[in-house]
N, C-alpha and C. Protein backbone atom coordinates (compact mmCIF):
# COMPACT_ATOMS: atom_id res chain seq x y z
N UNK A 1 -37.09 -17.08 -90.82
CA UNK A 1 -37.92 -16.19 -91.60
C UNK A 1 -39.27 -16.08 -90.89
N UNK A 2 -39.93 -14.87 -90.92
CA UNK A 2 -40.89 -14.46 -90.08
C UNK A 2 -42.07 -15.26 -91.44
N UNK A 3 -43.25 -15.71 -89.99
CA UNK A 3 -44.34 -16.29 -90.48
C UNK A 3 -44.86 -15.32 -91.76
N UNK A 4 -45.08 -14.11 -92.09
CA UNK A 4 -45.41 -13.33 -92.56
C UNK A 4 -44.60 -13.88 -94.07
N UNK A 5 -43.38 -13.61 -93.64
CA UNK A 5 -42.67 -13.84 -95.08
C UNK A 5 -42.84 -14.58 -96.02
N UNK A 6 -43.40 -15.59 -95.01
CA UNK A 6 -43.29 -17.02 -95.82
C UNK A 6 -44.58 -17.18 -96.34
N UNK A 7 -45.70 -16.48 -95.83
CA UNK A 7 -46.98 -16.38 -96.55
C UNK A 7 -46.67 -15.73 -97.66
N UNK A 8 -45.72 -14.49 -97.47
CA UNK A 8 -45.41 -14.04 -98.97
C UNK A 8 -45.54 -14.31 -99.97
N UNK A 9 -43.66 -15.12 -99.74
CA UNK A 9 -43.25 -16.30 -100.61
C UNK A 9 -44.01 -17.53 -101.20
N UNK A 10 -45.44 -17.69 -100.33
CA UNK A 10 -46.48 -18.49 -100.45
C UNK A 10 -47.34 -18.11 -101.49
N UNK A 11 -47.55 -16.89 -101.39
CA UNK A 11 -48.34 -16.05 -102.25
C UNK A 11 -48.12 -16.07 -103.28
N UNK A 12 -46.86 -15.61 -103.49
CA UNK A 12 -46.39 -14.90 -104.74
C UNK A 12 -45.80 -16.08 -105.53
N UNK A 13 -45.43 -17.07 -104.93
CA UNK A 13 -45.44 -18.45 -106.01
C UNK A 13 -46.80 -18.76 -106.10
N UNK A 14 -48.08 -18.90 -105.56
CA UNK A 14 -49.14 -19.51 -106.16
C UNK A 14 -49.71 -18.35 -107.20
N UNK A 15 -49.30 -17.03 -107.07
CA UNK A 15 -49.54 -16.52 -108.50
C UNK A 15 -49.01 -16.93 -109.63
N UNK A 16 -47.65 -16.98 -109.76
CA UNK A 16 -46.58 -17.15 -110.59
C UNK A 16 -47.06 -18.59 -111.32
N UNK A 17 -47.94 -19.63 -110.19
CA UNK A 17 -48.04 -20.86 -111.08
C UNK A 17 -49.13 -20.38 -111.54
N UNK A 18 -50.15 -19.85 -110.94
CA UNK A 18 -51.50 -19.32 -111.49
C UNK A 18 -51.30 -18.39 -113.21
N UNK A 19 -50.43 -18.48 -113.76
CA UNK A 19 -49.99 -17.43 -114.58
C UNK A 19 -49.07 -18.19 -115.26
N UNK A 20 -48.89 -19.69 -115.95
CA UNK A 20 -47.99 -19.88 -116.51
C UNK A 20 -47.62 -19.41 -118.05
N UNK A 21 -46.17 -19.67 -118.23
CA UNK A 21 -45.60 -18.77 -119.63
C UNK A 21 -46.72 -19.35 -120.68
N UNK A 22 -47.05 -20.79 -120.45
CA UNK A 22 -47.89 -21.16 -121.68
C UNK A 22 -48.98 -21.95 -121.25
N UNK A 23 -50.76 -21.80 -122.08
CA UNK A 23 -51.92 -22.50 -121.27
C UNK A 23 -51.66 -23.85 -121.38
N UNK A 24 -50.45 -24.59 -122.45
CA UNK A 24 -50.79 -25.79 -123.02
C UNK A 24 -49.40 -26.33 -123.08
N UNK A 25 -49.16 -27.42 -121.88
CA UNK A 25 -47.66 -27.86 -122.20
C UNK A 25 -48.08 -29.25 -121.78
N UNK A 26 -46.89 -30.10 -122.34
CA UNK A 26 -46.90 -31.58 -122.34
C UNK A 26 -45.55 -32.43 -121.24
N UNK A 27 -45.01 -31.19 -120.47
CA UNK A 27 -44.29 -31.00 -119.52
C UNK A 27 -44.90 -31.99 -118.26
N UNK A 28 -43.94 -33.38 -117.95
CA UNK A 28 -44.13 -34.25 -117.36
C UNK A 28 -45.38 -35.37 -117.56
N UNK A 29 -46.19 -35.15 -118.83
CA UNK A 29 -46.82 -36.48 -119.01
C UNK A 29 -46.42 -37.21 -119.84
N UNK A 30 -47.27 -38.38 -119.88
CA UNK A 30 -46.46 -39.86 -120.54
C UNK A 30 -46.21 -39.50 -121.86
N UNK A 31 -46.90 -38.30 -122.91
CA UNK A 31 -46.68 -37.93 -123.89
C UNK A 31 -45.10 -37.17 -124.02
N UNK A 32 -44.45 -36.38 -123.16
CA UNK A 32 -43.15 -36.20 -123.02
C UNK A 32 -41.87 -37.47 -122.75
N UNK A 33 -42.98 -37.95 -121.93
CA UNK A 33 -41.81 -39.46 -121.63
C UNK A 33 -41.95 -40.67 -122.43
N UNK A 34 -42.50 -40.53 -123.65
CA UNK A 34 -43.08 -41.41 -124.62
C UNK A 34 -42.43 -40.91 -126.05
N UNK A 35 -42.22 -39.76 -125.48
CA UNK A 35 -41.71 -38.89 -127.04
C UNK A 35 -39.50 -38.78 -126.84
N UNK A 36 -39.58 -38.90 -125.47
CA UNK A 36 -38.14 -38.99 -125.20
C UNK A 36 -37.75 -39.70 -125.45
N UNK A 37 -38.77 -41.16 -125.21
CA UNK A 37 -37.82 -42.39 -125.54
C UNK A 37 -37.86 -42.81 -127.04
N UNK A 38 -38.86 -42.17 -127.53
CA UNK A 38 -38.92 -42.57 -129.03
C UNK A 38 -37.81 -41.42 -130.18
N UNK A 39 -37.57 -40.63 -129.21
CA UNK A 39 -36.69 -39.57 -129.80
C UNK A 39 -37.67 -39.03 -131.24
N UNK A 40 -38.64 -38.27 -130.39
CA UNK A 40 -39.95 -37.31 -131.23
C UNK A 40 -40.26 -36.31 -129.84
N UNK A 41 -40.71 -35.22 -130.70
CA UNK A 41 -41.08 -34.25 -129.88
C UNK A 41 -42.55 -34.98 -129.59
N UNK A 42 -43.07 -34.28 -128.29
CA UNK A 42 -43.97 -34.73 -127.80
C UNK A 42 -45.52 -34.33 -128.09
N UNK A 43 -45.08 -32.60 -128.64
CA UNK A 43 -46.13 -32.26 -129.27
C UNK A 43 -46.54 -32.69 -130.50
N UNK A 44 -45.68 -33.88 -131.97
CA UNK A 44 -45.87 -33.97 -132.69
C UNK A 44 -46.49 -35.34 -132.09
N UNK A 45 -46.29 -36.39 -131.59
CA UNK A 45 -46.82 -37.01 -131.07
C UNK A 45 -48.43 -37.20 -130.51
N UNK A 46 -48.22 -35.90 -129.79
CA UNK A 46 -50.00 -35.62 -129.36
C UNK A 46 -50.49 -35.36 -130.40
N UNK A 47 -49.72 -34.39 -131.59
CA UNK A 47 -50.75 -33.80 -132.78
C UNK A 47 -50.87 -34.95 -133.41
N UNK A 48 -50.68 -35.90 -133.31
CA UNK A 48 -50.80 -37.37 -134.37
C UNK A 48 -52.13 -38.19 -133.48
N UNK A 49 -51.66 -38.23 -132.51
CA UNK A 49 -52.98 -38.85 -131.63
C UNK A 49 -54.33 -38.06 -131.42
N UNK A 50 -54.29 -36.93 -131.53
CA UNK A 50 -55.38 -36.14 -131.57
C UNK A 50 -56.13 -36.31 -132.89
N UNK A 51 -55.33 -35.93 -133.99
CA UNK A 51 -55.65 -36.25 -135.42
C UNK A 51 -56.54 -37.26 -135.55
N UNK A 52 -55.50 -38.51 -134.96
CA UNK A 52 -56.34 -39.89 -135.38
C UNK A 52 -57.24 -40.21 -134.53
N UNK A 53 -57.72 -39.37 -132.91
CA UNK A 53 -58.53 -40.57 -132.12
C UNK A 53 -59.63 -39.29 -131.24
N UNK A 54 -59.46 -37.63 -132.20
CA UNK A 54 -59.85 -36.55 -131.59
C UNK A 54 -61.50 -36.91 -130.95
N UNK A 55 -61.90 -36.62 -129.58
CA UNK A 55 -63.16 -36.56 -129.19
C UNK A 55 -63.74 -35.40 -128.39
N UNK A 56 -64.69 -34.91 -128.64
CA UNK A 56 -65.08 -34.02 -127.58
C UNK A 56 -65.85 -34.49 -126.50
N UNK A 57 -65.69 -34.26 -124.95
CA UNK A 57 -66.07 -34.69 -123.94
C UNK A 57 -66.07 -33.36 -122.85
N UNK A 58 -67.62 -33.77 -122.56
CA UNK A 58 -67.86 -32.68 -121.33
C UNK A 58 -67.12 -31.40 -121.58
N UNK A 59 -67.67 -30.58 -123.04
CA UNK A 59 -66.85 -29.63 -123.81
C UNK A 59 -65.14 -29.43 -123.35
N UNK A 60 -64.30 -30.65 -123.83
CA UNK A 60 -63.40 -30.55 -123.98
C UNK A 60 -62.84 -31.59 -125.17
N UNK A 61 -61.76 -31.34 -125.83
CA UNK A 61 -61.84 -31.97 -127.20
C UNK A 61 -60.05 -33.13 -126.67
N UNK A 62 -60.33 -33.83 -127.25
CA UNK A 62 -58.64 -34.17 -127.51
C UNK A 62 -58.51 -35.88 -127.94
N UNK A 63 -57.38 -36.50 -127.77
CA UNK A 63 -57.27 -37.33 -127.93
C UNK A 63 -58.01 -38.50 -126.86
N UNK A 64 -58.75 -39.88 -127.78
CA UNK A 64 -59.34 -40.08 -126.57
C UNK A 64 -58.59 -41.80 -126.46
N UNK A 65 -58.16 -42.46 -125.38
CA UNK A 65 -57.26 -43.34 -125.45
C UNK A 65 -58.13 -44.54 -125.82
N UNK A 66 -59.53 -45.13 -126.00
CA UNK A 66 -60.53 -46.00 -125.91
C UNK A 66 -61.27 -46.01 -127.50
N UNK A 67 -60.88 -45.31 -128.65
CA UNK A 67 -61.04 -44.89 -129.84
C UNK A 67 -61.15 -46.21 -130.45
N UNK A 68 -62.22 -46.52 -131.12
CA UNK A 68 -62.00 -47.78 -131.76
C UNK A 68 -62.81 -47.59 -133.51
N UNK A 69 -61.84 -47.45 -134.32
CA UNK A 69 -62.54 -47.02 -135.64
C UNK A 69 -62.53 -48.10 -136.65
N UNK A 70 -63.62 -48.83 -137.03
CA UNK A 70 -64.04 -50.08 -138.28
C UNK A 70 -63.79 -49.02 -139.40
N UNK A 71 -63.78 -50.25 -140.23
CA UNK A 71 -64.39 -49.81 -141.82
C UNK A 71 -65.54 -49.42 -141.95
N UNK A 72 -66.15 -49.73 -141.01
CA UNK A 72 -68.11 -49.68 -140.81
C UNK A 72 -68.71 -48.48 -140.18
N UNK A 73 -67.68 -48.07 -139.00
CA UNK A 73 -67.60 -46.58 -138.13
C UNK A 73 -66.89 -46.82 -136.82
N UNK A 74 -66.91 -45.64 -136.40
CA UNK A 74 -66.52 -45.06 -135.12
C UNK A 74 -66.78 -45.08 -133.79
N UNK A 75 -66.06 -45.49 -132.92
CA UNK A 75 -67.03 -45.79 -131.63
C UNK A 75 -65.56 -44.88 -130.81
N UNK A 76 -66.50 -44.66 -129.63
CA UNK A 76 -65.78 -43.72 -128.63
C UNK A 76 -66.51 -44.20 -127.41
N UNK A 77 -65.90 -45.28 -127.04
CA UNK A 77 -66.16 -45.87 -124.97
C UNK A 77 -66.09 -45.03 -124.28
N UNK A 78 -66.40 -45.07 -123.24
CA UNK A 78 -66.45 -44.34 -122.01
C UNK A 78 -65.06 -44.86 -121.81
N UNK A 79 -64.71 -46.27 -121.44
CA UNK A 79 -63.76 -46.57 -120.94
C UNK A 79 -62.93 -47.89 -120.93
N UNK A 80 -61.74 -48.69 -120.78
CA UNK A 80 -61.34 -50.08 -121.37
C UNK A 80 -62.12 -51.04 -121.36
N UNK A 81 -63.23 -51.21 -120.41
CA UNK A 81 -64.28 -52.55 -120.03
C UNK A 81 -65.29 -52.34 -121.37
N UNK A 82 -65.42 -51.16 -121.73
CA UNK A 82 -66.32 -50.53 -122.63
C UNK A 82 -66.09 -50.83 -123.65
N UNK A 83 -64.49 -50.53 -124.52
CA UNK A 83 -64.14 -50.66 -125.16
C UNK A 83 -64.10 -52.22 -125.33
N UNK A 84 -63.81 -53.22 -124.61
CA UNK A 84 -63.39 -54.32 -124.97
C UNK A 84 -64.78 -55.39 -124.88
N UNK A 85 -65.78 -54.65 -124.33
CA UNK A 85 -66.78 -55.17 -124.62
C UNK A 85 -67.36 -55.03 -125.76
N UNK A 86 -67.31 -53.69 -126.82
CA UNK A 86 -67.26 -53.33 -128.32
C UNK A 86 -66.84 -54.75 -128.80
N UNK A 87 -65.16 -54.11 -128.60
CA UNK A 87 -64.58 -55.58 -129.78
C UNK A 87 -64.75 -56.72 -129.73
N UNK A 88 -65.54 -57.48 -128.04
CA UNK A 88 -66.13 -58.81 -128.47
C UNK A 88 -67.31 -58.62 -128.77
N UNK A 89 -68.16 -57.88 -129.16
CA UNK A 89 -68.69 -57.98 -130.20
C UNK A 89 -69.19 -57.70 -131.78
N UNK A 90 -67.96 -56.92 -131.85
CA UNK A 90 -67.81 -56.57 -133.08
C UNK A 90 -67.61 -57.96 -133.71
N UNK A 91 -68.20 -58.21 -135.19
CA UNK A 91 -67.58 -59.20 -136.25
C UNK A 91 -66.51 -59.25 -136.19
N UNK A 92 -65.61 -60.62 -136.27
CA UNK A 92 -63.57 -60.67 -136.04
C UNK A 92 -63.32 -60.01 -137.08
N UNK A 93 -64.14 -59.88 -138.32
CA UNK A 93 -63.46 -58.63 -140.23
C UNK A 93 -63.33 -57.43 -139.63
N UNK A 94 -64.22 -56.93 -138.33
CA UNK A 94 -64.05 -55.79 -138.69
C UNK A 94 -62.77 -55.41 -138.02
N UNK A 95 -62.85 -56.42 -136.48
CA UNK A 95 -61.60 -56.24 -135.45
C UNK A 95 -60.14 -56.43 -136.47
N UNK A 96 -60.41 -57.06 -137.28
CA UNK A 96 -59.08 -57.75 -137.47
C UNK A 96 -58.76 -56.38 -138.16
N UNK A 97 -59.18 -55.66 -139.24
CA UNK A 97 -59.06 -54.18 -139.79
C UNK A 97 -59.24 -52.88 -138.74
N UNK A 98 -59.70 -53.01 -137.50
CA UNK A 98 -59.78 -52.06 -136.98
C UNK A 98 -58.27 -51.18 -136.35
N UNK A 99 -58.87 -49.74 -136.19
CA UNK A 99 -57.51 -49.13 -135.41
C UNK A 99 -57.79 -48.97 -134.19
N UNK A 100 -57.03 -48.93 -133.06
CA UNK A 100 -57.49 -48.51 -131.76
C UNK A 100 -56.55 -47.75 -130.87
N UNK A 101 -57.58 -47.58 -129.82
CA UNK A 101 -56.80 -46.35 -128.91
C UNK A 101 -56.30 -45.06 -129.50
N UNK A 102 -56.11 -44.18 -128.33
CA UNK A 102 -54.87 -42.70 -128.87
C UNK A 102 -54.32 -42.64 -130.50
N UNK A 103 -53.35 -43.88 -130.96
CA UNK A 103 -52.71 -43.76 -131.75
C UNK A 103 -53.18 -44.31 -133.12
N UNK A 104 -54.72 -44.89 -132.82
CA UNK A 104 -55.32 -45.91 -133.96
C UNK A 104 -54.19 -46.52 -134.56
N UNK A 105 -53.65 -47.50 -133.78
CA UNK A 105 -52.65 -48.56 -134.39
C UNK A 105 -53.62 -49.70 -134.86
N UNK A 106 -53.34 -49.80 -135.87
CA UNK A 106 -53.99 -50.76 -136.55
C UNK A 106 -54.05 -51.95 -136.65
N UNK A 107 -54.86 -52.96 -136.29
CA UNK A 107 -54.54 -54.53 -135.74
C UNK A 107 -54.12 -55.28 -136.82
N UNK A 108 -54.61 -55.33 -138.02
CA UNK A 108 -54.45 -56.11 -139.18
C UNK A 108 -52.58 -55.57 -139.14
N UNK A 109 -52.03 -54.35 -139.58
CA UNK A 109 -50.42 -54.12 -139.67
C UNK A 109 -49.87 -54.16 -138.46
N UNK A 110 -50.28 -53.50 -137.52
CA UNK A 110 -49.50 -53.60 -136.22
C UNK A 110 -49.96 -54.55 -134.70
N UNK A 111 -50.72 -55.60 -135.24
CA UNK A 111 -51.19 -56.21 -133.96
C UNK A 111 -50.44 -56.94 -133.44
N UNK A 112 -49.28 -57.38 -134.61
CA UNK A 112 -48.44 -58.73 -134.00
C UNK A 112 -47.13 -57.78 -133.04
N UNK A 113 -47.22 -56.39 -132.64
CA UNK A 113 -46.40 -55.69 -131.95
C UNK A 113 -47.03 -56.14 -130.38
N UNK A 114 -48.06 -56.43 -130.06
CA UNK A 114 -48.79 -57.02 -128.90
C UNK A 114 -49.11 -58.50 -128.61
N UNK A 115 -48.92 -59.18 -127.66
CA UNK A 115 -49.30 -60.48 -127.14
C UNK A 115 -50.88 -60.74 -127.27
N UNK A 116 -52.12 -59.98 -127.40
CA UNK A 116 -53.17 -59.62 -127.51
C UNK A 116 -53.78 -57.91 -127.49
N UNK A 117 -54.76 -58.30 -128.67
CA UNK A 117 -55.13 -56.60 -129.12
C UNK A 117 -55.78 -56.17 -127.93
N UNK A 118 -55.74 -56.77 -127.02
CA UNK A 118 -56.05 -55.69 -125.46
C UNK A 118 -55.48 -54.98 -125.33
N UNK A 119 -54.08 -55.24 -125.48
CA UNK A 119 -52.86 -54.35 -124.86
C UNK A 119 -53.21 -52.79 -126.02
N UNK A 120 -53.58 -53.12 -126.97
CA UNK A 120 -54.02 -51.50 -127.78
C UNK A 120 -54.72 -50.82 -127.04
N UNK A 121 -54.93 -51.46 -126.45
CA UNK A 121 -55.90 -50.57 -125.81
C UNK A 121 -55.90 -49.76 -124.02
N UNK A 122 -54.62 -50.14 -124.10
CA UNK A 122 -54.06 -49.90 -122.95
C UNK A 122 -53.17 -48.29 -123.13
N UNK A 123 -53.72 -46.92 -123.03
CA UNK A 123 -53.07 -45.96 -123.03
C UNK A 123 -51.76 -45.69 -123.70
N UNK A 124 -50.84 -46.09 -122.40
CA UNK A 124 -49.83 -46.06 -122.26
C UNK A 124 -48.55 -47.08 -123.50
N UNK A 125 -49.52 -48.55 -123.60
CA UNK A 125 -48.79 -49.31 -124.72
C UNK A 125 -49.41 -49.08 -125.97
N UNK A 126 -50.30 -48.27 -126.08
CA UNK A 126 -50.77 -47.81 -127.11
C UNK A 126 -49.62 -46.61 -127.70
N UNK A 127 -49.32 -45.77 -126.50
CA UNK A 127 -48.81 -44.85 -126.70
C UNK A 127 -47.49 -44.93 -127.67
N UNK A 128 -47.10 -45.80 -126.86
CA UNK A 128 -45.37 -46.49 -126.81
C UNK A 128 -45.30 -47.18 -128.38
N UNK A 129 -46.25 -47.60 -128.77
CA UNK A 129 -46.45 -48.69 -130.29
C UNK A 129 -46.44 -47.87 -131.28
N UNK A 130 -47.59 -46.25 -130.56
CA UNK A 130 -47.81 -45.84 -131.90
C UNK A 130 -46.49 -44.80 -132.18
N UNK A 131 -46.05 -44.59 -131.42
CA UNK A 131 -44.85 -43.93 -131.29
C UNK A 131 -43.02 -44.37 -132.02
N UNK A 132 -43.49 -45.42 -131.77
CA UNK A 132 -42.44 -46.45 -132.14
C UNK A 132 -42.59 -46.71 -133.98
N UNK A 133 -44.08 -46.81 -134.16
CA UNK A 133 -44.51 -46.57 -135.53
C UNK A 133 -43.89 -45.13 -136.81
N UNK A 134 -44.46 -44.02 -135.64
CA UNK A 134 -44.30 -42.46 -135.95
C UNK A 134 -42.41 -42.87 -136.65
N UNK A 135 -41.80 -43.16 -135.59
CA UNK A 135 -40.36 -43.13 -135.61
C UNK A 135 -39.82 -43.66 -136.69
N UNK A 136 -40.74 -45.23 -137.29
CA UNK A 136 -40.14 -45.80 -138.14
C UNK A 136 -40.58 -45.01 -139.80
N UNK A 137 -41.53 -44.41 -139.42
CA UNK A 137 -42.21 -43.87 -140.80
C UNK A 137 -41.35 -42.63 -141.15
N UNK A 138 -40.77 -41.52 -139.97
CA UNK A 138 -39.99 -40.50 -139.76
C UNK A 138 -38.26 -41.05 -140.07
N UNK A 139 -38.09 -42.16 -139.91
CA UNK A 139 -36.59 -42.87 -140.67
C UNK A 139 -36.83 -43.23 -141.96
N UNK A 140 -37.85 -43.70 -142.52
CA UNK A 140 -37.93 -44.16 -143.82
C UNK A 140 -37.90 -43.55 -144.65
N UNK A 141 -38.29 -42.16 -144.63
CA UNK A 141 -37.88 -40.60 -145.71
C UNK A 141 -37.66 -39.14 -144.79
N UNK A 142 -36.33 -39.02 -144.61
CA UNK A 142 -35.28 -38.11 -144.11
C UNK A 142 -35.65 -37.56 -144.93
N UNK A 143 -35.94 -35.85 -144.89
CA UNK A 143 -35.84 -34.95 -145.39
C UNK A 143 -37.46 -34.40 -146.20
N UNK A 144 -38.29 -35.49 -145.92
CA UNK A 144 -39.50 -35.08 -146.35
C UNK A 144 -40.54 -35.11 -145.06
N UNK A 145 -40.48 -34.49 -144.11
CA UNK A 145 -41.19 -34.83 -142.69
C UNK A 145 -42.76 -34.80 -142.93
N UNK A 146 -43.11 -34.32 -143.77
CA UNK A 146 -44.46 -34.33 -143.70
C UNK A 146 -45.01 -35.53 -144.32
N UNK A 147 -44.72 -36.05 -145.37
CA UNK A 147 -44.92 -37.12 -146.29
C UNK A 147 -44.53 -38.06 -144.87
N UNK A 148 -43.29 -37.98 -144.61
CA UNK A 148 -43.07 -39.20 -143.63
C UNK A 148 -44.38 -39.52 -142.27
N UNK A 149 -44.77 -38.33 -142.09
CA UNK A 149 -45.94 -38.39 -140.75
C UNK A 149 -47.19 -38.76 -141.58
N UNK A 150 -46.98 -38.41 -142.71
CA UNK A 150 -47.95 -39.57 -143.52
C UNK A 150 -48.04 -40.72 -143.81
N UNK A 151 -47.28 -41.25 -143.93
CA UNK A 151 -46.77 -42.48 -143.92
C UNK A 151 -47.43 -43.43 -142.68
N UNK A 152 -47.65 -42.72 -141.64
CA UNK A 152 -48.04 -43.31 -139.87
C UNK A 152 -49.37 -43.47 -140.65
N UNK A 153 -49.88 -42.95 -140.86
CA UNK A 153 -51.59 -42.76 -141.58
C UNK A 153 -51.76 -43.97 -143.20
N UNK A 154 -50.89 -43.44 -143.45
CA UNK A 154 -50.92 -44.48 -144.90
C UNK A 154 -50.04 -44.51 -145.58
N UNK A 155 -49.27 -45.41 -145.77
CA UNK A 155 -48.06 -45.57 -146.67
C UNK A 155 -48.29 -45.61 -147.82
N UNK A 156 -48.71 -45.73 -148.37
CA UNK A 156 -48.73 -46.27 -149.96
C UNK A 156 -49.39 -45.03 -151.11
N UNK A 157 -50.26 -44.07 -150.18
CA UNK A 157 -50.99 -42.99 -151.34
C UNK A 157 -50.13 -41.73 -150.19
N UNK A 158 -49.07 -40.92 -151.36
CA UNK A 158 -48.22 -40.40 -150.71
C UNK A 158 -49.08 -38.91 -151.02
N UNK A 159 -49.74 -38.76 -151.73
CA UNK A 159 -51.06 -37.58 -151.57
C UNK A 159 -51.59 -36.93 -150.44
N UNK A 160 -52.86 -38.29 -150.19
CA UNK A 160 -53.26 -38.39 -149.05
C UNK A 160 -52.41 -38.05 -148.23
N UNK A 161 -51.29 -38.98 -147.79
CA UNK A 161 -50.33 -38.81 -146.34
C UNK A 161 -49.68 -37.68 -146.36
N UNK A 162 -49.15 -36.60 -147.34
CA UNK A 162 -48.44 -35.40 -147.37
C UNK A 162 -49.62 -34.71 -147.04
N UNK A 163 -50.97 -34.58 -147.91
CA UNK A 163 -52.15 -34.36 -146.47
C UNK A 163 -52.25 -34.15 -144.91
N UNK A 164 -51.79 -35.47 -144.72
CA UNK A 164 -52.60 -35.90 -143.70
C UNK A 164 -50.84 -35.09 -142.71
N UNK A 165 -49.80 -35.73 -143.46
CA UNK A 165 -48.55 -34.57 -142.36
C UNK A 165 -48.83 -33.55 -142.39
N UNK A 166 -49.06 -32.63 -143.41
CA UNK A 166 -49.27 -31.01 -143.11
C UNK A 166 -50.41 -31.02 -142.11
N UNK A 167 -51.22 -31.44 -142.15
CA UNK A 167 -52.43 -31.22 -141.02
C UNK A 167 -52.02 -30.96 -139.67
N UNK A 168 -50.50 -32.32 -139.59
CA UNK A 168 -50.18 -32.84 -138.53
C UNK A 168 -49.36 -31.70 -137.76
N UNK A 169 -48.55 -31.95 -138.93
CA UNK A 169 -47.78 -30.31 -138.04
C UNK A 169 -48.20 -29.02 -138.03
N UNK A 170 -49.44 -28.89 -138.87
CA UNK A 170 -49.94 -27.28 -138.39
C UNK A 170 -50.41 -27.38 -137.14
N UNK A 171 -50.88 -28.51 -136.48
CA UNK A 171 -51.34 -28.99 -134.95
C UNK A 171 -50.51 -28.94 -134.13
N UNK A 172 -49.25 -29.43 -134.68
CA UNK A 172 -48.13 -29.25 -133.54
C UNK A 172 -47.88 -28.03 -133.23
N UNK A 173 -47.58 -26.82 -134.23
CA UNK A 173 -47.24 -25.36 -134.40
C UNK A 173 -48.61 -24.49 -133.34
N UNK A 174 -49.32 -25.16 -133.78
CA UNK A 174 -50.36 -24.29 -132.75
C UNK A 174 -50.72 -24.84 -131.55
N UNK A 175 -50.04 -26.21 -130.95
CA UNK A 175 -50.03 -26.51 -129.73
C UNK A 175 -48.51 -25.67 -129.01
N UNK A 176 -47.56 -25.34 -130.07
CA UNK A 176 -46.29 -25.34 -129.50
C UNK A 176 -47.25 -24.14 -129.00
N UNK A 177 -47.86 -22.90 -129.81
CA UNK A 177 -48.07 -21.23 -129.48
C UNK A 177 -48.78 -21.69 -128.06
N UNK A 178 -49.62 -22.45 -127.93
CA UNK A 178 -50.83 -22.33 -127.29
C UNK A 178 -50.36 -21.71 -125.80
């Protein structure tokens, strides 16, 4: 094939990627390969982590993996050294109640899923925990999905959590359009 052609063919694929079908896909990150293995779509996944850990940074908004929320307030690290310098010095009441990372998994219900609440704070096993959570709350009431993605948020006031699912999936619906 003549040099020419192949600039073409060069061309006309870097438009084609320049121009994808959609601005917003979850196509090859850990949120797809996190949602495969948990058998959840990936966008309901992100819309759950966004929900619980949303930040805006350098005008861009989303889930932020370093999220650490007390009973007392909200903190948003720059980054894990950051974060874990917070929780030693946060009071142990508040750590022991706190949620953290992406998925605000919660240490007091879900800490004994980790060898130490560092690992919450680790992206990726954050990801995998809170996911694993989503799944069990999404088996526990078949046929009511929204109540159930409430459930990840709060089990016990089924108000609130049918709340807090509709929120969830109007997020997913407008990540699927995006």
């Amino acid at each position: 094939m003549s040099r020419r052609a192949l600039l073409g063919l060069a061309a006309g694929g870097l438009c084609l990627a320049a121009t994808p079908a959609r601005a917003f896909t979850l196509a090859g990150t850990i949120w797809e390969e996190t949602g495969r293995l948990a058998k959840l779509d990936p966008y309901l996944l992100y819309a759950v982590s966004y929900v619980e850990s949303r930040q805006d940074r350098k005008g861009r908004t989303g889930p932020w993996p370093y999220a650490v929320r007390t009973t007392v307030e909200s903190y948003f690290p720059e980054d894990f050294k950051a974060a874990m310098d917070l929780i030693h010095r946060l009071p142990s009441d508040e750590v022991k109640d706190a949620d953290l990372g992406w998925m605000q998994v919660n240490v007091r219900w879900h800490g004994q899923r980790v060898a130490d609440i560092s690992h919450l704070l680790h992206p990726g096993i954050n990801l995998r925990i809170g996911a694993g959570i989503l799944r069990e709350a999404l088996d526990s009431l078949p046929g009511d999905t929204a109540r159930a993605i409430g459930r990840y948020h709060t089990w016990m006031d089924d108000a609130r959590g049918r709340d807090y699912g509709e929120r969830v999936l109007a997020l997913r619906e407008r990540l699927r359009r995006a």
